[in-house]
N, C-alpha and C. Protein backbone atom coordinates (compact mmCIF):
# COMPACT_ATOMS: atom_id res chain seq x y z
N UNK A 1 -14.56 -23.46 22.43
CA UNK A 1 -14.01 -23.17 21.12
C UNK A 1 -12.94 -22.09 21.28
N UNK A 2 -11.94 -22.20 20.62
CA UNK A 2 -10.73 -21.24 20.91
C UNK A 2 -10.75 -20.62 19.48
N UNK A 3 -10.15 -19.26 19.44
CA UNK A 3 -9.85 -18.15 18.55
C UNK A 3 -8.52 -17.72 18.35
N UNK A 4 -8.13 -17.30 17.16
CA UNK A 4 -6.72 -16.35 17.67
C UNK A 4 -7.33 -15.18 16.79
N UNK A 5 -6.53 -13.85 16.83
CA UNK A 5 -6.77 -12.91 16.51
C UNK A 5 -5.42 -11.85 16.32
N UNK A 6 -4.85 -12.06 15.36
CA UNK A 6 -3.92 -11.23 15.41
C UNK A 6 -3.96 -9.80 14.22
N UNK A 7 -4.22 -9.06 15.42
CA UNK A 7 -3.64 -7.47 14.62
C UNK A 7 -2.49 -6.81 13.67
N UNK A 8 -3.20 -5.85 13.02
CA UNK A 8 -1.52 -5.01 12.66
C UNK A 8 -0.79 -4.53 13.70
N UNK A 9 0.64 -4.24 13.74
CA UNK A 9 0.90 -3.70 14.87
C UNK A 9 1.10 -2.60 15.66
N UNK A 10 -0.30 -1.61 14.34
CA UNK A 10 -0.32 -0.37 15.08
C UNK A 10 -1.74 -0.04 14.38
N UNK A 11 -2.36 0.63 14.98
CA UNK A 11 -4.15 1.12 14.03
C UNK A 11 -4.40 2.35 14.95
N UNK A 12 -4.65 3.08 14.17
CA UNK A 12 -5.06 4.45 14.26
C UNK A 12 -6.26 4.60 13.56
N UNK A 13 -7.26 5.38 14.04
CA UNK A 13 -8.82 5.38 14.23
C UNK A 13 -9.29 6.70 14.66
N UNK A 14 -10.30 7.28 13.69
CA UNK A 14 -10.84 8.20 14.42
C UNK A 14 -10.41 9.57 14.08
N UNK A 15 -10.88 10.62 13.68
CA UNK A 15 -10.32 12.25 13.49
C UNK A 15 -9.21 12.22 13.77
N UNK A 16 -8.78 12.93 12.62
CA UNK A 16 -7.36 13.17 12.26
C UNK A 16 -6.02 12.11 12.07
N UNK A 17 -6.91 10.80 12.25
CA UNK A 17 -5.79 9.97 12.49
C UNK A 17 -4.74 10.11 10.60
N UNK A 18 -5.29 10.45 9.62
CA UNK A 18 -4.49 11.08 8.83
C UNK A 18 -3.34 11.30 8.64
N UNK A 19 -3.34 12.26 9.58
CA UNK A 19 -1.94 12.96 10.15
C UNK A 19 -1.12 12.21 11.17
N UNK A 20 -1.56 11.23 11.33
CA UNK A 20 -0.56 10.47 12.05
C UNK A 20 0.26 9.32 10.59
N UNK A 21 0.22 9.75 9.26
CA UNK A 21 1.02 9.07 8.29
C UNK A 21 2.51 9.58 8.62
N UNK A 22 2.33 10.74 8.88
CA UNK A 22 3.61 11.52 8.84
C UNK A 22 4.63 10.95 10.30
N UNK A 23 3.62 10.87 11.44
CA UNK A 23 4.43 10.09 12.32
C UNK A 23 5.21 8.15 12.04
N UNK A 24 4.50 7.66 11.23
CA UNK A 24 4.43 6.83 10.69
C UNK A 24 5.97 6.51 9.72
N UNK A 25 6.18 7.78 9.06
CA UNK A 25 6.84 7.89 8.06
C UNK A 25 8.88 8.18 8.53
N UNK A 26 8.54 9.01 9.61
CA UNK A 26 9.43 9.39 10.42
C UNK A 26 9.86 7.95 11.48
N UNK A 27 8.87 7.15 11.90
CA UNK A 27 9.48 5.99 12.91
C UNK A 27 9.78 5.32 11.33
N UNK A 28 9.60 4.97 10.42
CA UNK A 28 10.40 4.04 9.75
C UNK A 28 11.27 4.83 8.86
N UNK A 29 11.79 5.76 9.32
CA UNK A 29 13.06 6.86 8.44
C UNK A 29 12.70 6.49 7.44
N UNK A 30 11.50 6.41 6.44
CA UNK A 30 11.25 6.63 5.26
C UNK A 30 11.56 7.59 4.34
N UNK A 31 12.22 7.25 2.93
CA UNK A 31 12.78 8.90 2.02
C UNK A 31 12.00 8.93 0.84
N UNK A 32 11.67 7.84 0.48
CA UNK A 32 10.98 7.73 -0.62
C UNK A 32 9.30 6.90 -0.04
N UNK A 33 8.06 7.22 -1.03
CA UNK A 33 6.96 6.59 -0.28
C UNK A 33 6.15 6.87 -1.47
N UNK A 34 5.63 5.24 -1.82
CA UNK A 34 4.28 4.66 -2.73
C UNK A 34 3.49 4.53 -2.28
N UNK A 35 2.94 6.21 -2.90
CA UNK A 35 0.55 5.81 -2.59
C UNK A 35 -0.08 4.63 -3.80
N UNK A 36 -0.18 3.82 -3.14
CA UNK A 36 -1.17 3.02 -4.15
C UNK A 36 -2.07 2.90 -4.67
N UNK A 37 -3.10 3.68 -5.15
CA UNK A 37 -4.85 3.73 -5.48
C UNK A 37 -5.14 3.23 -6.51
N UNK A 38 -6.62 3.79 -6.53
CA UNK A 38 -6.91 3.38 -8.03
C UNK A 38 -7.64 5.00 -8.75
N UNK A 39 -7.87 5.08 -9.62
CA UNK A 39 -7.69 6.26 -10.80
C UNK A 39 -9.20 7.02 -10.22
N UNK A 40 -9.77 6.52 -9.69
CA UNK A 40 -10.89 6.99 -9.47
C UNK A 40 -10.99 8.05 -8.40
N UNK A 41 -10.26 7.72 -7.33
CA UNK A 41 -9.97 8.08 -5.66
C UNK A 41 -8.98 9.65 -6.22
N UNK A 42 -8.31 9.19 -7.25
CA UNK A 42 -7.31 10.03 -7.28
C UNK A 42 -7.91 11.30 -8.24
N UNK A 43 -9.02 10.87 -9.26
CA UNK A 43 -9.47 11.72 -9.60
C UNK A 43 -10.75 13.14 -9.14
N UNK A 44 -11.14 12.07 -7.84
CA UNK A 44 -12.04 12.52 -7.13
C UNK A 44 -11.24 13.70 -6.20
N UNK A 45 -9.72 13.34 -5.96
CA UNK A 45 -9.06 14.24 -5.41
C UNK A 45 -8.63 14.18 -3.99
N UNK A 46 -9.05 12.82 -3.49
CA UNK A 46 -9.02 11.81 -2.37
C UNK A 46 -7.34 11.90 -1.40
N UNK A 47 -6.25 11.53 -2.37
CA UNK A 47 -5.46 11.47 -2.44
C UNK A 47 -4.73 12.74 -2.02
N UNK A 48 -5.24 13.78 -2.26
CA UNK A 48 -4.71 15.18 -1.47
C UNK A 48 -4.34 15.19 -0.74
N UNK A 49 -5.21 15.39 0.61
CA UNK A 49 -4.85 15.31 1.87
C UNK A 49 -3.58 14.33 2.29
N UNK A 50 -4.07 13.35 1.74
CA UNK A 50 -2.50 12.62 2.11
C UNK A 50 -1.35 12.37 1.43
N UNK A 51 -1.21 13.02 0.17
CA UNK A 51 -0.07 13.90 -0.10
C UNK A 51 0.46 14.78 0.52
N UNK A 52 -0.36 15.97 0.73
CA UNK A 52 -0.23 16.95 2.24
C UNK A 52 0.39 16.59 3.07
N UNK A 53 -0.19 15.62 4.12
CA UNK A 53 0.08 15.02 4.87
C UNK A 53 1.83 14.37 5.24
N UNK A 54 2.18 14.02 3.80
CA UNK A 54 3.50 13.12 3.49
C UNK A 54 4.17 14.53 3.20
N UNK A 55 3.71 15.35 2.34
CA UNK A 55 5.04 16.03 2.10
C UNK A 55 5.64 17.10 3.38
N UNK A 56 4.79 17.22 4.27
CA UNK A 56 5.44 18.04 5.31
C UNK A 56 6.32 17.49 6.01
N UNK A 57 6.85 16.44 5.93
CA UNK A 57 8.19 14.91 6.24
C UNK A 57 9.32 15.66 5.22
N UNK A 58 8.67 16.25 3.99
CA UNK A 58 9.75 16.32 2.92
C UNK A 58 10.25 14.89 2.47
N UNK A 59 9.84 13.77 2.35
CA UNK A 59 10.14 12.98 1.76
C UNK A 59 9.69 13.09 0.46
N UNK A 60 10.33 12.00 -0.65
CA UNK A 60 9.80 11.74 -2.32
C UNK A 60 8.73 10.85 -2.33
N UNK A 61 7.75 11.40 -2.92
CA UNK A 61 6.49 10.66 -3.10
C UNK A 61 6.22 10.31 -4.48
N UNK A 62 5.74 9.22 -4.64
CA UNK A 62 5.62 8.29 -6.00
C UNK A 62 3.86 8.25 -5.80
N UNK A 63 3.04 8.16 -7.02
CA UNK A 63 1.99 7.33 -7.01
C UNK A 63 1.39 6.65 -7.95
N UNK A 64 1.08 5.34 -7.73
CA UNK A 64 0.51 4.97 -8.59
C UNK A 64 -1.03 4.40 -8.11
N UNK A 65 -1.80 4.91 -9.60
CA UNK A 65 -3.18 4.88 -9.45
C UNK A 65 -3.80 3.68 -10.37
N UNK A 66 -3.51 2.86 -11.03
CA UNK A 66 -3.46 1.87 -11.71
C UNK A 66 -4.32 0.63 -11.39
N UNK A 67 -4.60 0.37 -9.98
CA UNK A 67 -5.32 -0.51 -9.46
C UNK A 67 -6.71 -0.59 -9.99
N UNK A 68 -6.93 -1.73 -10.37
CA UNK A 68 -8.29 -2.12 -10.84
C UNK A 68 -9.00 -3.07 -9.83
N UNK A 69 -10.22 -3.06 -9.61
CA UNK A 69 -11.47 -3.44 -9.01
C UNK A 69 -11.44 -5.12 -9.34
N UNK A 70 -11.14 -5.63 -8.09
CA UNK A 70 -10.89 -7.31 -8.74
C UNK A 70 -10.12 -7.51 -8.81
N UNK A 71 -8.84 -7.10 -8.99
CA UNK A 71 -7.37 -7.42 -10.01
C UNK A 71 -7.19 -8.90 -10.09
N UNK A 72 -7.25 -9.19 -11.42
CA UNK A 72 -6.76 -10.39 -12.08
C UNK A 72 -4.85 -10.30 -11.21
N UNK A 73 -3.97 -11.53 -11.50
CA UNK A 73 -2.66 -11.37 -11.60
C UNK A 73 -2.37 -10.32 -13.03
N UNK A 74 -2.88 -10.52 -13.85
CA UNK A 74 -2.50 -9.64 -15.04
C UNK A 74 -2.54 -8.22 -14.78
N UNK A 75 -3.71 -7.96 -13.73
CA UNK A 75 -3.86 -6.38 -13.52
C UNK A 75 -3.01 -6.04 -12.44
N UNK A 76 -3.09 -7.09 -11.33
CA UNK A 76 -1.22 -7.03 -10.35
C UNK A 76 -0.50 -7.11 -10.95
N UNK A 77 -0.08 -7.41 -12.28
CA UNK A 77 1.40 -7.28 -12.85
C UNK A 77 1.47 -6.04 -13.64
N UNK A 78 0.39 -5.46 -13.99
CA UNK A 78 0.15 -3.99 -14.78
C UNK A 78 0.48 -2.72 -13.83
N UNK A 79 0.31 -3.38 -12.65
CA UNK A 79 0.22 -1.97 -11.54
C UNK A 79 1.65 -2.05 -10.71
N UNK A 80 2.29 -3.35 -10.70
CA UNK A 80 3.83 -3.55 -10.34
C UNK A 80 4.42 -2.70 -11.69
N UNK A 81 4.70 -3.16 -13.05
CA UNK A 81 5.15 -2.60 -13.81
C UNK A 81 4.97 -1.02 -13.80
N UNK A 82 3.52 0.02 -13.18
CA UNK A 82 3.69 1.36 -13.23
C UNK A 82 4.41 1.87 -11.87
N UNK A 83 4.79 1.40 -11.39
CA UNK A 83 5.72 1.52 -10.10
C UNK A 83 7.10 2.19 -10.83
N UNK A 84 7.35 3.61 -10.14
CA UNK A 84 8.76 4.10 -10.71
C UNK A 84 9.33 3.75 -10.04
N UNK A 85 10.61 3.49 -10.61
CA UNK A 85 12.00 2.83 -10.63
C UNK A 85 12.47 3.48 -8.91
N UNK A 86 13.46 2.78 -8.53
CA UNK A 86 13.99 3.10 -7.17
C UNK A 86 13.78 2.62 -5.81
N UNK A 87 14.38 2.91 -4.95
CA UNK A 87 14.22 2.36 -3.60
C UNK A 87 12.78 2.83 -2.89
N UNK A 88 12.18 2.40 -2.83
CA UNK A 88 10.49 2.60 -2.06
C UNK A 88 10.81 1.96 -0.47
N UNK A 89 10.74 3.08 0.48
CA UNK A 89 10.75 2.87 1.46
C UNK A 89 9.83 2.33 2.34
N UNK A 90 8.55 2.95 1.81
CA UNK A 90 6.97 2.53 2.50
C UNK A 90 5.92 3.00 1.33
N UNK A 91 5.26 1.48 1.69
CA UNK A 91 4.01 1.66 0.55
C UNK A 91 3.04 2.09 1.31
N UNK A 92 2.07 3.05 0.65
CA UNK A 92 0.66 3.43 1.63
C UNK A 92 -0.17 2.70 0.47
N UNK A 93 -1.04 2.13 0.97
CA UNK A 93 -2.31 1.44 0.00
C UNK A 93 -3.56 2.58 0.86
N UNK A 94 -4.13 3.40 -0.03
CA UNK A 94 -5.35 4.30 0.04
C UNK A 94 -6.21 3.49 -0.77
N UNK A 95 -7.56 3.33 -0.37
CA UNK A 95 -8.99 3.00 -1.04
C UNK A 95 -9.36 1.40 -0.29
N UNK A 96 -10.36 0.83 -0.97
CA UNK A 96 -11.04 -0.10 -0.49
C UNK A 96 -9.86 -1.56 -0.89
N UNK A 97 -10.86 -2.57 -0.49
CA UNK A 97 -9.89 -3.96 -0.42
C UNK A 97 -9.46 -4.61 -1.44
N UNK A 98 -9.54 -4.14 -2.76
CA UNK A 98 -8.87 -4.32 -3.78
C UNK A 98 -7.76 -3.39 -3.73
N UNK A 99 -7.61 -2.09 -3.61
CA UNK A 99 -6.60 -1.66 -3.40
C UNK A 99 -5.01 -2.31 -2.49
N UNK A 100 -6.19 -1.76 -1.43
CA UNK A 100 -4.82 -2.83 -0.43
C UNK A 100 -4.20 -4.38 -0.55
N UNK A 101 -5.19 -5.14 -0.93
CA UNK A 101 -5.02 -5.89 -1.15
C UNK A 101 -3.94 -6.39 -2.57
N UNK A 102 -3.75 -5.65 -3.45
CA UNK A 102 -2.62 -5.33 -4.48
C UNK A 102 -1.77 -4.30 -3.59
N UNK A 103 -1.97 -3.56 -2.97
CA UNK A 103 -0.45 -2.98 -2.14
C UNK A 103 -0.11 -4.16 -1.45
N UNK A 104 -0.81 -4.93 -0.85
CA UNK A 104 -0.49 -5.61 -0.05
C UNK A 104 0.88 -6.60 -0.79
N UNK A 105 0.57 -7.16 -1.83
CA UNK A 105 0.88 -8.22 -2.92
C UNK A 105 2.12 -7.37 -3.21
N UNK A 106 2.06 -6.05 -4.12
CA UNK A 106 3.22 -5.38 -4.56
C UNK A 106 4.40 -5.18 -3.14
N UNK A 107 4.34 -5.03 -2.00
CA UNK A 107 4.90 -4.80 -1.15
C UNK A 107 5.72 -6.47 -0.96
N UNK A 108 5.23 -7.35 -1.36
CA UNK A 108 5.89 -8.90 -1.36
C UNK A 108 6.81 -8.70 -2.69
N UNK A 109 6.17 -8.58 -3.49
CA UNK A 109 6.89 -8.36 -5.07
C UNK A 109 7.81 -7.18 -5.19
N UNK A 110 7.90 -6.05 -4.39
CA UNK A 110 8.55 -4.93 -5.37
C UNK A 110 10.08 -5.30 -4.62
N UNK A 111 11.21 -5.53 -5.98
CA UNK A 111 12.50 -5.71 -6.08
C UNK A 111 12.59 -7.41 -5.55
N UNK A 112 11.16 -7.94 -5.50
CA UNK A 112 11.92 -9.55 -4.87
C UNK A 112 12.66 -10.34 -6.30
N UNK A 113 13.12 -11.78 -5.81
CA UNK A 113 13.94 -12.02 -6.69
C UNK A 113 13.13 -13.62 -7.52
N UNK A 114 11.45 -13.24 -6.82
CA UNK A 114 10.29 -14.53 -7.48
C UNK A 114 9.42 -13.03 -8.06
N UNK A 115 8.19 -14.08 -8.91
CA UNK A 115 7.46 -13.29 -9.27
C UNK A 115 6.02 -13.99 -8.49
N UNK A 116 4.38 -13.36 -8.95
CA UNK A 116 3.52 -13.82 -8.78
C UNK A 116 3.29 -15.30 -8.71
N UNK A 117 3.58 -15.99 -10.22
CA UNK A 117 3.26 -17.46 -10.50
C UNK A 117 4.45 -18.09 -9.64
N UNK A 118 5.59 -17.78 -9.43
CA UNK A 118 6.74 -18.12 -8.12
C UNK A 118 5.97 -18.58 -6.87
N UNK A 119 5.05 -17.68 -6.10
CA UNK A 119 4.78 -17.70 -4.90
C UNK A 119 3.44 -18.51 -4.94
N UNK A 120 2.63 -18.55 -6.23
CA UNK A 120 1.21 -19.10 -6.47
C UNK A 120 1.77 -20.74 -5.94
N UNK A 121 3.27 -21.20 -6.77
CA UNK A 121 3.66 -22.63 -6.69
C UNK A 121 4.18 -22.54 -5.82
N UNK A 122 4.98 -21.53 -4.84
CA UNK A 122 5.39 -22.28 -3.68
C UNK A 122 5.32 -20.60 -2.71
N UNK A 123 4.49 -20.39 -1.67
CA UNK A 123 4.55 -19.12 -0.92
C UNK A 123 5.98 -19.00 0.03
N UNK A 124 6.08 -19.90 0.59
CA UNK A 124 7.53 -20.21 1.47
C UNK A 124 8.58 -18.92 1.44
N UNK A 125 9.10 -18.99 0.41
CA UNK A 125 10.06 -17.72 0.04
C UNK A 125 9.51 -15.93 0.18
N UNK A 126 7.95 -16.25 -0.48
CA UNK A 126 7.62 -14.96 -0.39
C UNK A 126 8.07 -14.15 1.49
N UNK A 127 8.31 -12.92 1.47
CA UNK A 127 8.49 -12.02 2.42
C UNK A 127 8.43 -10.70 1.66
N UNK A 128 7.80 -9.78 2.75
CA UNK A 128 7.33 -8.32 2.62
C UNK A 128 8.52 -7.92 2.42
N UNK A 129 9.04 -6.99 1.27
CA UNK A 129 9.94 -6.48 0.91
C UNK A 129 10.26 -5.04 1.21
N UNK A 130 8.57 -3.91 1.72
CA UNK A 130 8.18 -2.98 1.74
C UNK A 130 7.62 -2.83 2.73
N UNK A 131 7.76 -1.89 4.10
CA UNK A 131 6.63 -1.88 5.07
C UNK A 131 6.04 -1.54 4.67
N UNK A 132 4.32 -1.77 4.97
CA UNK A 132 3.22 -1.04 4.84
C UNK A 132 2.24 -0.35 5.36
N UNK A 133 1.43 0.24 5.05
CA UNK A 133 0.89 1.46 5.80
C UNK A 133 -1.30 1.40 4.61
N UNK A 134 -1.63 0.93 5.53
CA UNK A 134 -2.64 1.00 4.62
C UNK A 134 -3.74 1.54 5.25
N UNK A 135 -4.65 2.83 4.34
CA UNK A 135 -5.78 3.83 4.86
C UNK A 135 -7.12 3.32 4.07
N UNK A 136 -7.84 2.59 4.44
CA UNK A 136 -9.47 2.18 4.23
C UNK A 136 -10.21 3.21 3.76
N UNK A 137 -10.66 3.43 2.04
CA UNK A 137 -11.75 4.57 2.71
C UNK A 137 -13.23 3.73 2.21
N UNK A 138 -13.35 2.66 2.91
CA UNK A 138 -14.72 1.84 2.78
C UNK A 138 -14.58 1.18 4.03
N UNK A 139 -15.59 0.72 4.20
CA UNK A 139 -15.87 -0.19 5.48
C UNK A 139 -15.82 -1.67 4.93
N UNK A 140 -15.56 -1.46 4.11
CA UNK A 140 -15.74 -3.48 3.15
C UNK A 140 -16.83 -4.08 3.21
N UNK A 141 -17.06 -5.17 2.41
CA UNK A 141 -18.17 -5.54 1.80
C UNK A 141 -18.60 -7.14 1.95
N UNK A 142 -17.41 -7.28 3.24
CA UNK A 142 -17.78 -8.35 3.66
C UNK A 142 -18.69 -9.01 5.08
């Protein structure tokens, strides 16, 4: 029986790997950068550290916390729409697999020239518009 297995093309693991956003941020001359969460992570205060983390780059940081648990397309189109205006260099998706999984999606969508129901009828066109950068803080539930 044969397998394939293909990786991201970089994973960092393990204490402090954190602080390797900032190296991250610098190999893709990033100026502007979307944390993606959801309201909960951010209220808990989660999100700190890797604000921290980003602003010692001195880059512009955006966030939106909007992500809902599940997301319908309606709740991916609620959390594209709180996205401020401008050039987004790199999206970070922080929290579990609903999170990323809508960074993942918004990073196809933000400034493309289809929408959601576009790519539902035909994926072909879709392409990542946004590199991404995504931090787990669950082990998933699958």
């Amino acid at each position: 029986m044969s397998a394939f297995l293909q990786l991201p093309p970089r994973v960092h693991l393990g204490a402090g790997s954190l602080e390797e956003t900032g190296t991250a941020i610098k190999r893709l001359e990033a100026r502007r950068v979307l944390i993606c969460t959801d309201s909960s992570l951010r209220k808990l205060g989660m999100t700190k550290a890797l604000e921290d983390c980003i602003a010692k780059t001195g880059v512009d940081i955006e966030i939106t916390d909007q992500v809902m648990a599940e997301p319908s397309i309606e709740d991916v189109e609620k959390t594209l729409a709180s996205v401020p205006g401008g050039n987004i260099d790199l999206l970070i998706g922080l929290g579990g697999g609903s999170v990323m999984d809508t960074a993942k999606l918004i990073s196809v969508l933000l400034g493309a020239p289809y929408t959601i129901q576009d790519i539902l009828k035909n994926s072909a066109p879709a392409r990542k518009q946004v590199p991404t950068l995504m931090i787990p803080t669950t082990c998933g539930t699958g």
